[in-house]
N, C-alpha and C. Protein backbone atom coordinates (compact mmCIF):
# COMPACT_ATOMS: atom_id res chain seq x y z
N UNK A 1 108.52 63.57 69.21
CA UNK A 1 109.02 63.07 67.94
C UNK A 1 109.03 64.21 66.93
N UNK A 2 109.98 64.14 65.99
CA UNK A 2 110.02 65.37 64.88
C UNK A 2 110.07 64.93 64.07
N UNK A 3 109.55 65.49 62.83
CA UNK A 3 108.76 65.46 62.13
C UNK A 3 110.13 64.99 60.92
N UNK A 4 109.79 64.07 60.09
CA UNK A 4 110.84 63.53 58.75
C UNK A 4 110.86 64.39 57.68
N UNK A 5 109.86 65.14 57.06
CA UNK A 5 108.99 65.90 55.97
C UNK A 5 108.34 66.41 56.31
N UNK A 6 108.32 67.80 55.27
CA UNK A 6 107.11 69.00 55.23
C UNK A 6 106.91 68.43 54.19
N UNK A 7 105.02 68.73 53.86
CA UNK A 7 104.68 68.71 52.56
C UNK A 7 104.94 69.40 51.46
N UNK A 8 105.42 70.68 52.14
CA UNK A 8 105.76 71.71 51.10
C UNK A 8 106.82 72.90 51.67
N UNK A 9 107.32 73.33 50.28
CA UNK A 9 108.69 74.32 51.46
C UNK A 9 108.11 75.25 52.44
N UNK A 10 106.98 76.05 52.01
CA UNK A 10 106.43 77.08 52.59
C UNK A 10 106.02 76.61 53.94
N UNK A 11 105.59 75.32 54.36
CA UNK A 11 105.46 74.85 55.04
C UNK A 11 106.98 74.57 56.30
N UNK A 12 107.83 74.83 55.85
CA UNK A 12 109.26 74.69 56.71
C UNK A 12 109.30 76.21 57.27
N UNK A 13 108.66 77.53 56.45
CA UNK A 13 109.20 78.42 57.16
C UNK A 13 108.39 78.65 58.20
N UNK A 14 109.22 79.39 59.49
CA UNK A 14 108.54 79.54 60.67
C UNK A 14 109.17 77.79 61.78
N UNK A 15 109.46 77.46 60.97
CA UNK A 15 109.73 76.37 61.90
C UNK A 15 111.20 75.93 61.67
N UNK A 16 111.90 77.14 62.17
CA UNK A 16 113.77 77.08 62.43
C UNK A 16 114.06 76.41 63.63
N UNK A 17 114.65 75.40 63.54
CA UNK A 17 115.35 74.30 64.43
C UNK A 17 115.72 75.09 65.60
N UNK A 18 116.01 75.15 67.19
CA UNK A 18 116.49 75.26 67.89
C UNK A 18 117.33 74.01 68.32
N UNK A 19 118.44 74.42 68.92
CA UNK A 19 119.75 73.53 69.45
C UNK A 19 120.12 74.37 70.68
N UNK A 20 120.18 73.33 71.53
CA UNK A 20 120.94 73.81 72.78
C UNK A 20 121.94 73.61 72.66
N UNK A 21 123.30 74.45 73.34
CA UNK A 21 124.16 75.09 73.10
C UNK A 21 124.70 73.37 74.41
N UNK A 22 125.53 72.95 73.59
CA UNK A 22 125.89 71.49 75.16
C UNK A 22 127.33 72.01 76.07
N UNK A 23 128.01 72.97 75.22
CA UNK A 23 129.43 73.17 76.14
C UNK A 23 129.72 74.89 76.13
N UNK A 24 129.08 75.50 77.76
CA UNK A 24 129.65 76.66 77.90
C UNK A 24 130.50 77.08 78.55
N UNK A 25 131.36 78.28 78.34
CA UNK A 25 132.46 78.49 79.48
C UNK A 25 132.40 78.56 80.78
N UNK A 26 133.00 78.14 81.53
CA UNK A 26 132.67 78.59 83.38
C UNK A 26 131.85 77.72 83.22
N UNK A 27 131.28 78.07 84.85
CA UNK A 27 130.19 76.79 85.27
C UNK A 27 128.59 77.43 85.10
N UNK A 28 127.80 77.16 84.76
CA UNK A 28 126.46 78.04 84.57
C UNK A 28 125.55 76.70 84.67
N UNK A 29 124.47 76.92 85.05
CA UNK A 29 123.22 76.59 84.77
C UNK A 29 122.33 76.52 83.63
N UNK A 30 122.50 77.77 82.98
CA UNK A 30 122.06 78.34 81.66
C UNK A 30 121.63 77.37 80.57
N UNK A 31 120.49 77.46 79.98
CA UNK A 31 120.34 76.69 79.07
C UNK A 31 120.24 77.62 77.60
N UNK A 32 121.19 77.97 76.88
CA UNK A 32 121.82 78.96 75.54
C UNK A 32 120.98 78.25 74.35
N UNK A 33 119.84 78.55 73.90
CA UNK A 33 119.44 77.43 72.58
C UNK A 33 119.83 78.95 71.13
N UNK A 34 120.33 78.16 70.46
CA UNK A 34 120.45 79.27 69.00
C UNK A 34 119.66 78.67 68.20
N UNK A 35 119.26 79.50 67.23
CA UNK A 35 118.27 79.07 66.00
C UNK A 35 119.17 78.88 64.59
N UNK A 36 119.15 78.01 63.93
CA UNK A 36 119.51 77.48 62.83
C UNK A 36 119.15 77.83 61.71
N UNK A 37 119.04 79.44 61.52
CA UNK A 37 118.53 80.20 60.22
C UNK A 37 118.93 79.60 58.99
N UNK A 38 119.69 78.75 59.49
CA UNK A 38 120.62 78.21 57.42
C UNK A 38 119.56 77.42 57.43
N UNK A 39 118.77 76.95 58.31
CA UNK A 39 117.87 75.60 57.48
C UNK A 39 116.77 76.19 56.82
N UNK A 40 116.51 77.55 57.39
CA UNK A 40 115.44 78.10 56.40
C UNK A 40 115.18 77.80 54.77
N UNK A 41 114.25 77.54 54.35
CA UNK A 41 114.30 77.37 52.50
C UNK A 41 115.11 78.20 52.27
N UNK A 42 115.28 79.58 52.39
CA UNK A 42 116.07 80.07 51.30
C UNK A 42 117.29 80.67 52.54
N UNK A 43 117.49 80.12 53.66
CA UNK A 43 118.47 79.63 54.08
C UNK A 43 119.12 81.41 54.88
N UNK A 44 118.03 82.22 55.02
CA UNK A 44 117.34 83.24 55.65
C UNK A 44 116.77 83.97 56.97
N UNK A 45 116.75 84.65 57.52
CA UNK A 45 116.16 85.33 58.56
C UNK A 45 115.37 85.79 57.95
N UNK A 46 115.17 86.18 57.04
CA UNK A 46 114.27 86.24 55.87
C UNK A 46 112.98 86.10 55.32
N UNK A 47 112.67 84.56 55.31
CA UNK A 47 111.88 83.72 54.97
C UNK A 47 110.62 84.35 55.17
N UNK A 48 110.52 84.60 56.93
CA UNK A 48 108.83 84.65 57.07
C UNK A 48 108.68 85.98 57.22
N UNK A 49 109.23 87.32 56.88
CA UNK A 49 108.75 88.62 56.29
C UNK A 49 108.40 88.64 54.82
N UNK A 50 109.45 87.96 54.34
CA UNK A 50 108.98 87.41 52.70
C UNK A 50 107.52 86.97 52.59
N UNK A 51 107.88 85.85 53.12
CA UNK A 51 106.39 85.33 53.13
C UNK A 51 105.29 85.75 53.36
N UNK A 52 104.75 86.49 54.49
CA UNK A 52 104.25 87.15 55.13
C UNK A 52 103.66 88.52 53.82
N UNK A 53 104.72 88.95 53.44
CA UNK A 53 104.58 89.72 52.28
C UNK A 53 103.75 89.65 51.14
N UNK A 54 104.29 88.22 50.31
CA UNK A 54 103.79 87.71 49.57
C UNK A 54 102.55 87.32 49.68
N UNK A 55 101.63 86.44 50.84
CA UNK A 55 100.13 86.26 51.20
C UNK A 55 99.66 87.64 51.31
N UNK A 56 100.26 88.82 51.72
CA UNK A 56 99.56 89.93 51.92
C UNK A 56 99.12 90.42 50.73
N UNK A 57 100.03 90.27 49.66
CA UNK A 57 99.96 90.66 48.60
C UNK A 57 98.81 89.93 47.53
N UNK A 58 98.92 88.26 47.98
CA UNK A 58 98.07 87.77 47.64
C UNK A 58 96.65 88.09 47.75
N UNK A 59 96.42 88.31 49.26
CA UNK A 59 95.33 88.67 49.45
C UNK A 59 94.47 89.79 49.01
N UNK A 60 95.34 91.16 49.05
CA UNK A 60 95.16 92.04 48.61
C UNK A 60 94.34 92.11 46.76
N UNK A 61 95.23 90.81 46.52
CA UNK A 61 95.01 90.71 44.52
C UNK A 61 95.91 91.18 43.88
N UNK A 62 96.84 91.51 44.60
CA UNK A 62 97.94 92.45 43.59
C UNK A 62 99.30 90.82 42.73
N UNK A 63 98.92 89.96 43.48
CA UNK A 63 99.51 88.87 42.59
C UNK A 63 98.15 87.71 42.99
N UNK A 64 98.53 86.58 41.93
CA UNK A 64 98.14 85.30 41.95
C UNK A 64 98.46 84.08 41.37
N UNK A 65 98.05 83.38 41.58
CA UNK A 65 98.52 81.77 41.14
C UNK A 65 99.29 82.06 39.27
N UNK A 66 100.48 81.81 39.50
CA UNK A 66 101.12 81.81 37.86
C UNK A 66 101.79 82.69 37.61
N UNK A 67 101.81 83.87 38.88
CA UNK A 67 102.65 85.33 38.77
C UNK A 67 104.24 85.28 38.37
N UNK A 68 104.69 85.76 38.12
CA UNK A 68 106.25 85.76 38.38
C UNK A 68 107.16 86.82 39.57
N UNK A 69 107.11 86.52 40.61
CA UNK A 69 107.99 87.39 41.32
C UNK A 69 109.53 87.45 41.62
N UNK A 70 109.51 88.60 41.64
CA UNK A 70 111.67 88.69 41.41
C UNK A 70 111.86 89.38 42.50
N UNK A 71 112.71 88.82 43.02
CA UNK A 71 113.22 89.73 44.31
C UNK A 71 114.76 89.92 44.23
N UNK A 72 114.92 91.10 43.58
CA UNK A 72 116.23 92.29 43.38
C UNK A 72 116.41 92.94 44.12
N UNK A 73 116.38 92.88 45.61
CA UNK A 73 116.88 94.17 47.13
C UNK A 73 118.53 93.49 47.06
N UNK A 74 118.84 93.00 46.45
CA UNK A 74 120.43 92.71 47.10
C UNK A 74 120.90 92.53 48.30
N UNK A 75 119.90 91.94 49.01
CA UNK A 75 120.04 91.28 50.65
C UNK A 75 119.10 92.23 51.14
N UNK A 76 118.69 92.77 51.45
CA UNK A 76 116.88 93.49 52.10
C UNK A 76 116.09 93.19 51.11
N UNK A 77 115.46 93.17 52.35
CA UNK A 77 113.92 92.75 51.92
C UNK A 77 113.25 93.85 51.98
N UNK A 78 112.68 94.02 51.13
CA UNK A 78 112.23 95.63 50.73
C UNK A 78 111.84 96.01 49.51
C-alpha cells in the first residue's frame, strides 16, 4: 500500500516514484522502471544534495531555525 501523505515536504524528498515502463519496442523481457523527478518538492534531481547540504550546514551551526536561505546558482547547485 502507498502512502496518501507526507507529513512534511522534506519528508517527500528521497522518495521519487518509480514506474515501470508497460510498452517496449521488440519483444524483451526487461523490466525499464524510470524515476519521476518532477514529483520532487521542488520538482528536481536536486532535492536531496540540497538537502543534504542544508542539515550539514545545520549541523555544523552555520544556519538555524528562522535563517533565510537563497539559492542563486541558476540551475547548479553549488
Amino acid at each position: 500500500m502507498s502512502k496518501n501523505y507526507y507529513p512534511t515536504i522534506e519528508s517527500c524528498i528521497g522518495e521519487t516514484p518509480l514506474v515501470r515502463l508497460q510498452r517496449l519496442p521488440g519483444k524483451t523481457s526487461n523490466t525499464v522502471l524510470v524515476k519521476i523527478e518532477g514529483n520532487n518538492p521542488a520538482g528536481s534531481v536536486k532535492d536531496r544534495p540540497a538537502m543534504n547540504m542544508i542539515r550539514a550546514a545545520e549541523a555544523r551551526g552555520d544556519i538555524k531555525p528562522g535563517d533565510t536561505l537563497i539559492e542563486a546558482t541558476s540551475g547548479n547547485t553549488g
